[in-house]
C-alpha atoms as a PDB file:
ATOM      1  CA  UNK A   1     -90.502  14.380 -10.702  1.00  0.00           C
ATOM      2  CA  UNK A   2     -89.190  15.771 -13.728  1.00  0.00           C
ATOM      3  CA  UNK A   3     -87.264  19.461 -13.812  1.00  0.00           C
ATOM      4  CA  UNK A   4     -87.963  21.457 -16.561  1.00  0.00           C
ATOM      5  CA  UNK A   5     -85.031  24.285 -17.256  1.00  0.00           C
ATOM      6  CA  UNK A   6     -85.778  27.694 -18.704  1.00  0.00           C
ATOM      7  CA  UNK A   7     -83.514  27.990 -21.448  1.00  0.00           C
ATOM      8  CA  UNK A   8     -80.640  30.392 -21.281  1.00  0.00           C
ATOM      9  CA  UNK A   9     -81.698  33.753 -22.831  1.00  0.00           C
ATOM     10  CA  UNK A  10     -78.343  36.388 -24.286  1.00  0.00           C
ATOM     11  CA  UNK A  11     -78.197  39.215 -22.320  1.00  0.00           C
ATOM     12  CA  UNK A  12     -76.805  41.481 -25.277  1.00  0.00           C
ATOM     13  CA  UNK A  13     -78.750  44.359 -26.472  1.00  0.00           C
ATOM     14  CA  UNK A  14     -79.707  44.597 -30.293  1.00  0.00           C
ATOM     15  CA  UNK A  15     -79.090  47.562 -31.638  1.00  0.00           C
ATOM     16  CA  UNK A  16     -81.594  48.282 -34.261  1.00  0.00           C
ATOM     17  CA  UNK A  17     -80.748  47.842 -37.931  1.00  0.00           C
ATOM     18  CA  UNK A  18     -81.311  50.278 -40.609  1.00  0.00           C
ATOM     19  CA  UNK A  19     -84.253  47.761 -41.864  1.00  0.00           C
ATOM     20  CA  UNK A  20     -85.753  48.476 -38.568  1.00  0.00           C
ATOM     21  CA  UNK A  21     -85.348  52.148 -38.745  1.00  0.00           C
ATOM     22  CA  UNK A  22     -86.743  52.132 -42.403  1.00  0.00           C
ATOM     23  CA  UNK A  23     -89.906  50.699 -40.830  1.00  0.00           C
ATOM     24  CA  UNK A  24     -90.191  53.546 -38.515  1.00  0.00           C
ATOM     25  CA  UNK A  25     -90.919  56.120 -41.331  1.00  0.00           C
ATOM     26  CA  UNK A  26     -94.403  54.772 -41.503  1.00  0.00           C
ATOM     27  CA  UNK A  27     -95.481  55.886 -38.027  1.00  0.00           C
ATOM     28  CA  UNK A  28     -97.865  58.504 -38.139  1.00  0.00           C
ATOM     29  CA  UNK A  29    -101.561  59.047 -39.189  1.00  0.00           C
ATOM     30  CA  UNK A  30    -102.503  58.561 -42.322  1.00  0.00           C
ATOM     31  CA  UNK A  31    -105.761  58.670 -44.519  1.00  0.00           C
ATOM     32  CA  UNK A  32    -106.495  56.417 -47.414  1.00  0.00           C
ATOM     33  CA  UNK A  33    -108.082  55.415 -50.542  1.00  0.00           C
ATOM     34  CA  UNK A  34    -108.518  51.951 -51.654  1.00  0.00           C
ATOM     35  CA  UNK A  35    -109.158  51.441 -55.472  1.00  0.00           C
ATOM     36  CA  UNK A  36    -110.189  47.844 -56.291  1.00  0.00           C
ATOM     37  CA  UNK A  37    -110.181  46.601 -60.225  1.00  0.00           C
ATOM     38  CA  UNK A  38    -111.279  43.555 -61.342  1.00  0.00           C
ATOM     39  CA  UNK A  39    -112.591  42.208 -64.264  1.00  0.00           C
ATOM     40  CA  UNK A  40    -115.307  41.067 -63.944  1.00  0.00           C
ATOM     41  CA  UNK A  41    -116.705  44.207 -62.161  1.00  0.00           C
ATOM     42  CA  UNK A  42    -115.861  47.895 -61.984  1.00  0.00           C
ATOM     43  CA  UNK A  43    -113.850  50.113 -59.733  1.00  0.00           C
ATOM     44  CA  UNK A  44    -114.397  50.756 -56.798  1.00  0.00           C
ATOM     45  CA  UNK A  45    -113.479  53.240 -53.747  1.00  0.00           C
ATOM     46  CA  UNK A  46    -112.976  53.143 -50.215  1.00  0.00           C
ATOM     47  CA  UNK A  47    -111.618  55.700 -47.656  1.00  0.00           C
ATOM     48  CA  UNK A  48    -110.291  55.053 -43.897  1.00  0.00           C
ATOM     49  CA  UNK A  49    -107.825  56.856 -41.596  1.00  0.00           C
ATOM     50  CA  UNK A  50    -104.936  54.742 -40.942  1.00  0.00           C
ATOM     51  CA  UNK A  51    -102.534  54.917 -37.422  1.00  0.00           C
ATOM     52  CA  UNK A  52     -99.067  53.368 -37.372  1.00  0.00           C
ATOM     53  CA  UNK A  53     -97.315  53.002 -34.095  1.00  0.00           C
ATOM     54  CA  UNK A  54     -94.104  51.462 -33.172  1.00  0.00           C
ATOM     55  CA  UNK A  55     -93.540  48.656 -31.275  1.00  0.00           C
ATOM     56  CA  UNK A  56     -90.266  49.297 -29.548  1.00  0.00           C
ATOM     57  CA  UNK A  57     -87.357  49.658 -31.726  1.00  0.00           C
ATOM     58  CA  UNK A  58     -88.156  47.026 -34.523  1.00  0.00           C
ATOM     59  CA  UNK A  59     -91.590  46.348 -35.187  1.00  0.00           C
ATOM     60  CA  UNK A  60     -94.357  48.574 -36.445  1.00  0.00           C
ATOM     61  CA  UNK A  61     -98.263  48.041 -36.447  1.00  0.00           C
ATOM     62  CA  UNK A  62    -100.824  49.833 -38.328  1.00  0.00           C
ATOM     63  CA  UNK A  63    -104.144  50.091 -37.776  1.00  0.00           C
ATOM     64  CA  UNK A  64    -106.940  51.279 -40.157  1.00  0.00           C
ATOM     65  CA  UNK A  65    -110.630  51.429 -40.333  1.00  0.00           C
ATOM     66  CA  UNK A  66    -112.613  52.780 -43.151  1.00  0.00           C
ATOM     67  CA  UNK A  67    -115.094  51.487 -46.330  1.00  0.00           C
ATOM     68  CA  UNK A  68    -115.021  48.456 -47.722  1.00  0.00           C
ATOM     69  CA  UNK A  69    -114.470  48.385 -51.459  1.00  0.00           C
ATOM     70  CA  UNK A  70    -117.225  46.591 -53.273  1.00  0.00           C
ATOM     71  CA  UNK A  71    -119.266  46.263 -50.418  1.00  0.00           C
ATOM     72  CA  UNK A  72    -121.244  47.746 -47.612  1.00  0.00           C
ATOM     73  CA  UNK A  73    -119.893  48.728 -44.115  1.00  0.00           C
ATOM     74  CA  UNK A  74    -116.473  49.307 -42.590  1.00  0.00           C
ATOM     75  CA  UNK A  75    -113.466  47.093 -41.597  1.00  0.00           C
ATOM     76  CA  UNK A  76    -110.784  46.991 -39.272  1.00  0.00           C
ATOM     77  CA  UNK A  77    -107.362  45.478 -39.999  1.00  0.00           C
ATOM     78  CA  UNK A  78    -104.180  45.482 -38.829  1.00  0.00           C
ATOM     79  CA  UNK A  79    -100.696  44.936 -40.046  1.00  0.00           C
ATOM     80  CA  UNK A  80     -97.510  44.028 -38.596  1.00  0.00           C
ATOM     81  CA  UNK A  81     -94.092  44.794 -39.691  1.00  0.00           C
ATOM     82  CA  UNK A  82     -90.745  44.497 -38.646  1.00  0.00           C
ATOM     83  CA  UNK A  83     -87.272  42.650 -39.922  1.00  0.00           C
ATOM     84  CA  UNK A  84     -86.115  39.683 -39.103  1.00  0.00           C
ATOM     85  CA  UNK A  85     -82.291  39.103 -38.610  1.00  0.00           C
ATOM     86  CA  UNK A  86     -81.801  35.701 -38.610  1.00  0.00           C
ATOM     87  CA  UNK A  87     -84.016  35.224 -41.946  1.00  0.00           C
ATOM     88  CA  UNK A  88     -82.834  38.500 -43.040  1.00  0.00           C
ATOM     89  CA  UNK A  89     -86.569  39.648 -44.555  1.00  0.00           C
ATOM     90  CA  UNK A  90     -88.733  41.863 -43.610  1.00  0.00           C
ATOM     91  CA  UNK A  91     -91.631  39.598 -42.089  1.00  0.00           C
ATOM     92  CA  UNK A  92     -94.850  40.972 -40.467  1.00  0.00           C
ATOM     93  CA  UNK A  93     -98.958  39.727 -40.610  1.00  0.00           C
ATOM     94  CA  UNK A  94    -102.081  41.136 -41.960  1.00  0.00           C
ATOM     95  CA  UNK A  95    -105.524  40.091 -40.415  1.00  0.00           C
ATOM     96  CA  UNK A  96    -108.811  42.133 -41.024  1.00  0.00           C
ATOM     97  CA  UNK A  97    -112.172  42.086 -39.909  1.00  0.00           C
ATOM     98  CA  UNK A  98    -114.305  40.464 -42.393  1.00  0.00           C
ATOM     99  CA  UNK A  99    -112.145  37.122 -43.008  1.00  0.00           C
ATOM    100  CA  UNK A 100    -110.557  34.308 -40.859  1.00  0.00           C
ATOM    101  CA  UNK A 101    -107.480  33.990 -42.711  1.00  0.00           C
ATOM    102  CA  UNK A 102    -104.080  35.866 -41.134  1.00  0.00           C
ATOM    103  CA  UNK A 103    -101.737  36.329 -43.919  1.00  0.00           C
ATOM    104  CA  UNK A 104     -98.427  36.138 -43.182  1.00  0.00           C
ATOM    105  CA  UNK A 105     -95.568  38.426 -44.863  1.00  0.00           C
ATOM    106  CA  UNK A 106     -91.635  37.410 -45.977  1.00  0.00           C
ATOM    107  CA  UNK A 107     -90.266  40.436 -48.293  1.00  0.00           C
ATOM    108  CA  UNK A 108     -87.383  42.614 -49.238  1.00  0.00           C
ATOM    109  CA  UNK A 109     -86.357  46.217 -49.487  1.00  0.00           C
ATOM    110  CA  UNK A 110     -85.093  47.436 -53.058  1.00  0.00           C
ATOM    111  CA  UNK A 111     -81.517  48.520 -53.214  1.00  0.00           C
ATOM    112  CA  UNK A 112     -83.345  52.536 -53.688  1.00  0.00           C
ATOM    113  CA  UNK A 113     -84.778  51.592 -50.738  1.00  0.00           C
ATOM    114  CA  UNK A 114     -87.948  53.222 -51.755  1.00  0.00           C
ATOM    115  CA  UNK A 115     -89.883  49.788 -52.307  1.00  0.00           C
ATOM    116  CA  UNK A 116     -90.782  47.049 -49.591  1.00  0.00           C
ATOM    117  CA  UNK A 117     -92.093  43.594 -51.672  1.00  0.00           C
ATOM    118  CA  UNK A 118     -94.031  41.774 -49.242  1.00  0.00           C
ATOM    119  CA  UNK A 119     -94.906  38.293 -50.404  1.00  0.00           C
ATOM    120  CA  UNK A 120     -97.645  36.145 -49.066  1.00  0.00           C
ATOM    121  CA  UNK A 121    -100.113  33.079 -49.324  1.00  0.00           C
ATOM    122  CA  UNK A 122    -103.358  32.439 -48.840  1.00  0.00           C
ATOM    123  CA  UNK A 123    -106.861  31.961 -50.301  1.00  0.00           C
ATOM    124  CA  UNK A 124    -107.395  31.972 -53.725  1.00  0.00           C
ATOM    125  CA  UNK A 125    -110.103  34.785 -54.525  1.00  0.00           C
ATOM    126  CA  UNK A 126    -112.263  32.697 -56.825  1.00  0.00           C
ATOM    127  CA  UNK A 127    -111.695  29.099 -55.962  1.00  0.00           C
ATOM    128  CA  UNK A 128    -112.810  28.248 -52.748  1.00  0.00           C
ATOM    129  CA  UNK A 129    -110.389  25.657 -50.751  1.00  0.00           C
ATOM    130  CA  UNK A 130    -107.037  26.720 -53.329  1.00  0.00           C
ATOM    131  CA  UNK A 131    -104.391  29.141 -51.788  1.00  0.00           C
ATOM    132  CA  UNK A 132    -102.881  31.468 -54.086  1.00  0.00           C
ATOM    133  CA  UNK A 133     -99.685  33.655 -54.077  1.00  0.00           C
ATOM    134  CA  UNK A 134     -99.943  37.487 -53.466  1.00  0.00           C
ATOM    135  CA  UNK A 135     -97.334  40.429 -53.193  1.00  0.00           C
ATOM    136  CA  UNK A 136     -97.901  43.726 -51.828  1.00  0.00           C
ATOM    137  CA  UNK A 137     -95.956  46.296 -52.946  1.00  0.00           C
ATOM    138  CA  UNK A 138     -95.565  49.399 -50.678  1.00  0.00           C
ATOM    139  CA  UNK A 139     -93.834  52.305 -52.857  1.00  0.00           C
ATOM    140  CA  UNK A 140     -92.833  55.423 -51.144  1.00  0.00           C
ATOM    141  CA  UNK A 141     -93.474  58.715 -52.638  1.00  0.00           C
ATOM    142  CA  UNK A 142     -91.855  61.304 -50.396  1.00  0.00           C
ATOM    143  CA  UNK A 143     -92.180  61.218 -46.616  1.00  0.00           C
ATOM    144  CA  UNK A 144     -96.046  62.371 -46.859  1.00  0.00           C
ATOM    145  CA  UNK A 145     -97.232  59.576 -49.476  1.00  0.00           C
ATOM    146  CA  UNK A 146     -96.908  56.360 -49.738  1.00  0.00           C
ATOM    147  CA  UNK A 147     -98.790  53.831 -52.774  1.00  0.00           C
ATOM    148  CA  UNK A 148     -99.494  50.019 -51.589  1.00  0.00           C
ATOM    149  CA  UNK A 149    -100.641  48.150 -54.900  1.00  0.00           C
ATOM    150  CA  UNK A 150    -101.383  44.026 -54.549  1.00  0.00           C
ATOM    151  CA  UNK A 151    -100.903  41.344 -56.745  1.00  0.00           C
ATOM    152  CA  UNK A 152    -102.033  38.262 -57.513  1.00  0.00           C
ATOM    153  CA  UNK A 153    -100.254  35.346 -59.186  1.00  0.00           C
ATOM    154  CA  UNK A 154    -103.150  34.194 -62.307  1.00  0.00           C
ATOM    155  CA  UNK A 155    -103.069  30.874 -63.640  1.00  0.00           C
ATOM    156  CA  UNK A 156    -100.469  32.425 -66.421  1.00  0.00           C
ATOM    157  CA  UNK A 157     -98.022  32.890 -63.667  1.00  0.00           C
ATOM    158  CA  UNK A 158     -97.746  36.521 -64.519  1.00  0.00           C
ATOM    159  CA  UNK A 159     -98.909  38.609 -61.773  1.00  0.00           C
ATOM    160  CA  UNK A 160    -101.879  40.521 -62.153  1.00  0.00           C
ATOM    161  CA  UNK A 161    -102.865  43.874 -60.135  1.00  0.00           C
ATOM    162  CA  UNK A 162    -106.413  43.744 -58.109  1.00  0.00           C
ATOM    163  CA  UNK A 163    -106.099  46.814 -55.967  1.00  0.00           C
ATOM    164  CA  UNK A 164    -103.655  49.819 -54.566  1.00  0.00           C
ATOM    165  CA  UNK A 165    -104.006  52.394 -51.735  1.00  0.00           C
ATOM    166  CA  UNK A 166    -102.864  55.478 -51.461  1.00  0.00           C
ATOM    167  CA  UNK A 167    -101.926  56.966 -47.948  1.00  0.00           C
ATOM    168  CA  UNK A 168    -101.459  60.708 -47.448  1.00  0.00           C
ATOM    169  CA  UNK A 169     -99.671  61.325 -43.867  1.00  0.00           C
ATOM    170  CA  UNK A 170    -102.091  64.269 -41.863  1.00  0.00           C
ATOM    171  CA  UNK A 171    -100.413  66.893 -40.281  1.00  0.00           C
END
């Protein structure tokens, strides 16, 4: 009969890291509005309520329902943040609703420490069965507003905007 140990776990506490405590700025409740530009089609608007919550000491998850841009009905989706030491990148997930796909996030904090680059994979937009690459951009603007605008890599390699959100923190 074979014995199967539990590997040996470190008992030490980690302290969280100013990364971590960055994330917690984002707790709170939050409404939004989602602009989507493309161009083939016209803008569009969306609005939601968004919650973020910690997680402990070093992750964060938001939660937001509201419109769907370009379409009928609502969505749910939810995001995951936190920072990974050993990597040392923020890393966190996105799913939603009305796909399959759960994005996954590596990214960076600017040196301002105003902007979190979040930089993912996943299905191209237009071509079905292609993966593209994406980066979301989450800007803060003062401890009450905050701007997330995504990207999408085009077949120039430049990257090319197809939507922001702007969350205002309710009091």
């Amino acid at each position: 009969m074979e014995t199967i140990t539990a590997p040996q776990t470190n008992n030490t506490t980690i302290a969280p890291q100013k990364e971590h405590q960055w994330l917690q700025q984002l707790v709170g409740k939050w409404t939004y509005e989602t602009d989507v530009t493309a161009e083939e089609q016209h803008s569009d608007k969306a609005t939601g309520i968004e919650i973020v919550r910690s997680l402990g000491d070093f992750w964060i998850i938001a939660e937001a329902e509201g419109g769907m841009p370009c379409q009928e009905g609502t969505a749910t989706t939810m995001m995951t943040l936190g920072y990974d030491l050993q990597k040392q990148q923020f890393v966190g997930t996105w799913v939603g609703s009305i796909m399959t796909y759960i994005w996954p996030y590596e990214g960076e904090l600017n040196v301002e420490q105003n902007v979190l680059t979040l930089n993912s994979e996943g299905p191209d937009m237009t071509i079905e069965g292609k993966t593209t690459k994406y980066r979301d951009i989450i800007q803060l603007q003062g401890s009450d507003l905050r701007v997330m605008t995504s990207y999408v890599l085009g077949d120039d390699d430049q990257w090319q905007e197809f939507m922001s959100v702007r969350y205002r923190r309710q009091r």
